[in-house]
C-alpha atoms as a PDB file:
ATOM      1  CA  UNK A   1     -68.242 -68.672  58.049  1.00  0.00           C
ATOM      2  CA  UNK A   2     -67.309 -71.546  59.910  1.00  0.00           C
ATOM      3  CA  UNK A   3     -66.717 -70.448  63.037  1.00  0.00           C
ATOM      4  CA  UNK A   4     -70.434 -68.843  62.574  1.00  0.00           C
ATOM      5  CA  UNK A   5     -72.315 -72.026  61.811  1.00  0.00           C
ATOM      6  CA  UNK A   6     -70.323 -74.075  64.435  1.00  0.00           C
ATOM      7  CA  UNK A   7     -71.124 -71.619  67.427  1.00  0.00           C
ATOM      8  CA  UNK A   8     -74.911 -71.763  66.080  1.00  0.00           C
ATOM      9  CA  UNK A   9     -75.267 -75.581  65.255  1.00  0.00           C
ATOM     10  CA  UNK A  10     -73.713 -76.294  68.949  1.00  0.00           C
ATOM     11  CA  UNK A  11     -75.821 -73.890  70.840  1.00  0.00           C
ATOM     12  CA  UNK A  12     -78.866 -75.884  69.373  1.00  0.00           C
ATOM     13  CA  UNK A  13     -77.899 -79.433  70.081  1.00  0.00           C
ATOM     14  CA  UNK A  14     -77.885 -81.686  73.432  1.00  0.00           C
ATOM     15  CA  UNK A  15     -74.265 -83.357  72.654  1.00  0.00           C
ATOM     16  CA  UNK A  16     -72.397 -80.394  71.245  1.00  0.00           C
ATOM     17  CA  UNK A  17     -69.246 -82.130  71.384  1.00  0.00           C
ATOM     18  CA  UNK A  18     -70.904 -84.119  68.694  1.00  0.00           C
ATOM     19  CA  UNK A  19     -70.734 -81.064  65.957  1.00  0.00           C
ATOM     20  CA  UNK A  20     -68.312 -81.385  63.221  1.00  0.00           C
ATOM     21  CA  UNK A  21     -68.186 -78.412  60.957  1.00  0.00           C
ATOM     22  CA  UNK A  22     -65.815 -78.970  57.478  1.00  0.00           C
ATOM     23  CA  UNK A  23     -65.528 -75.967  54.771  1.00  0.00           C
ATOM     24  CA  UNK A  24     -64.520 -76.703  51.705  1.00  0.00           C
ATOM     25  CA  UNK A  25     -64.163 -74.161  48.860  1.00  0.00           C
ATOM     26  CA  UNK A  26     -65.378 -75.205  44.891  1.00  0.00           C
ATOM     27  CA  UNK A  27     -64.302 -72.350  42.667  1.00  0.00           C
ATOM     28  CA  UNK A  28     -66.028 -69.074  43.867  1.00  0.00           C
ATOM     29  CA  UNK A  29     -68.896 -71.121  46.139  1.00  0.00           C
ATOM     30  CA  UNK A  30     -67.660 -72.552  49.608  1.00  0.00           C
ATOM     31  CA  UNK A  31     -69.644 -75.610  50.540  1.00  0.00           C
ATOM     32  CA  UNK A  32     -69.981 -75.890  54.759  1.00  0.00           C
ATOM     33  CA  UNK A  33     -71.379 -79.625  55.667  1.00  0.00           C
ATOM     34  CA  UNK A  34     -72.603 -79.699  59.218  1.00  0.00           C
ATOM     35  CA  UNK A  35     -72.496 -83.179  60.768  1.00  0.00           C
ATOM     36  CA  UNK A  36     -74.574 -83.389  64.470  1.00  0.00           C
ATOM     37  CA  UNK A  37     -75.339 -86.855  66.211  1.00  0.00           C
ATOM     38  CA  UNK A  38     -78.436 -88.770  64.759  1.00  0.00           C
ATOM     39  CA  UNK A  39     -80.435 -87.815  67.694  1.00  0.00           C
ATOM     40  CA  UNK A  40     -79.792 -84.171  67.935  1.00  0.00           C
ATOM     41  CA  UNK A  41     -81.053 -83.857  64.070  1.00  0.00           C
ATOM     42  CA  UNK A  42     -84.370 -82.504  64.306  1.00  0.00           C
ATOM     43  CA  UNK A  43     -83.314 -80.282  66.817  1.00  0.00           C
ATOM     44  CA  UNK A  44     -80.905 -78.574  63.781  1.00  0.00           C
ATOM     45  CA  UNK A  45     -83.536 -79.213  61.028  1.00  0.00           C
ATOM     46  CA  UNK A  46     -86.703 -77.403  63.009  1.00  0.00           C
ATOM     47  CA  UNK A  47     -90.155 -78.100  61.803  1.00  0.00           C
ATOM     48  CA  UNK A  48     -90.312 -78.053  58.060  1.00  0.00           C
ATOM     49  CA  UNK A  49     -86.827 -77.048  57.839  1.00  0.00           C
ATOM     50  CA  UNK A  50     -87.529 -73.245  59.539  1.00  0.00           C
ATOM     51  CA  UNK A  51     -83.977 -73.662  61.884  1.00  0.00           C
ATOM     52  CA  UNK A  52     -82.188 -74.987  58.724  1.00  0.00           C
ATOM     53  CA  UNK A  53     -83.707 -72.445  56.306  1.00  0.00           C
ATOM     54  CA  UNK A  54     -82.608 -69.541  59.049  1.00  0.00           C
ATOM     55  CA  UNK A  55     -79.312 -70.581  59.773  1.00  0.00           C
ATOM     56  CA  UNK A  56     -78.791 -70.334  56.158  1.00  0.00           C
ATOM     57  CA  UNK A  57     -80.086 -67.059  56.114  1.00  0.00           C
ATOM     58  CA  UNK A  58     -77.803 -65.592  58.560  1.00  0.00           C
ATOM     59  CA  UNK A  59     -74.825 -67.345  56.918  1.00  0.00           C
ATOM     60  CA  UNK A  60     -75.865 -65.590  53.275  1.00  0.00           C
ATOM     61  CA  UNK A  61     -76.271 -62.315  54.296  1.00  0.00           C
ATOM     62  CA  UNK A  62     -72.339 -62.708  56.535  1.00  0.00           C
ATOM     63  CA  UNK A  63     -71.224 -63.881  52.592  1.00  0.00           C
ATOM     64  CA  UNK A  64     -72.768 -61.359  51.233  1.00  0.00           C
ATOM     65  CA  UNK A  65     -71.029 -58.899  52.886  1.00  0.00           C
ATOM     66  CA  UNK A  66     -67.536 -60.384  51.873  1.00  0.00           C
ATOM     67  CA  UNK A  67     -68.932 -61.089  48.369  1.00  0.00           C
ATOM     68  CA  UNK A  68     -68.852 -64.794  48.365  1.00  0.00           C
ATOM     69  CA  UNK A  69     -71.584 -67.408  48.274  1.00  0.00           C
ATOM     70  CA  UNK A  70     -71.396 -69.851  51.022  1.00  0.00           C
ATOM     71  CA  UNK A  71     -73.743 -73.366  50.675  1.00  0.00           C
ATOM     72  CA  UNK A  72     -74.770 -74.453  53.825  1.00  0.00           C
ATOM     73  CA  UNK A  73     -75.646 -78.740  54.058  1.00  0.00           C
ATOM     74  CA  UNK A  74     -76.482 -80.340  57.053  1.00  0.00           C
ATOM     75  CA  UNK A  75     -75.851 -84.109  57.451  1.00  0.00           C
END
């Protein structure tokens, strides 16, 4: 799931080098924080949270398919 939000969180910034993806697992839920550079923030978000709210569509339905649930935050 990592990998996944990494590869889609870089393709949408302007300083992908700038993307630090951590995972950490809490019992049966894995949390995955997202940290981009201030600037490239609302280009992760979207307007009223659409690119947000689809990236963590497309990471549910990959956890779905392995059974897990998978919490995605971006900071």
């Amino acid at each position: 799931m990592k990998e996944l939000v990494e590869v889609i969180a870089k393709a949408l910034v302007d300083e992908p080098d700038q993307v630090v993806v951590t995972e950490k697992v809490e019992g049966r839920t894995t949390v995955i924080e997202v940290h981009v550079a201030e600037g490239d923030m609302g280009k992760v978000i979207g307007k009223q949270g659409r690119i947000a709210k689809a990236i963590r569509s497309v990471v549910k339905a990959a956890a779905a398919k392995e059974d897990k649930k998978v919490v995605v935050d971006i900071t």
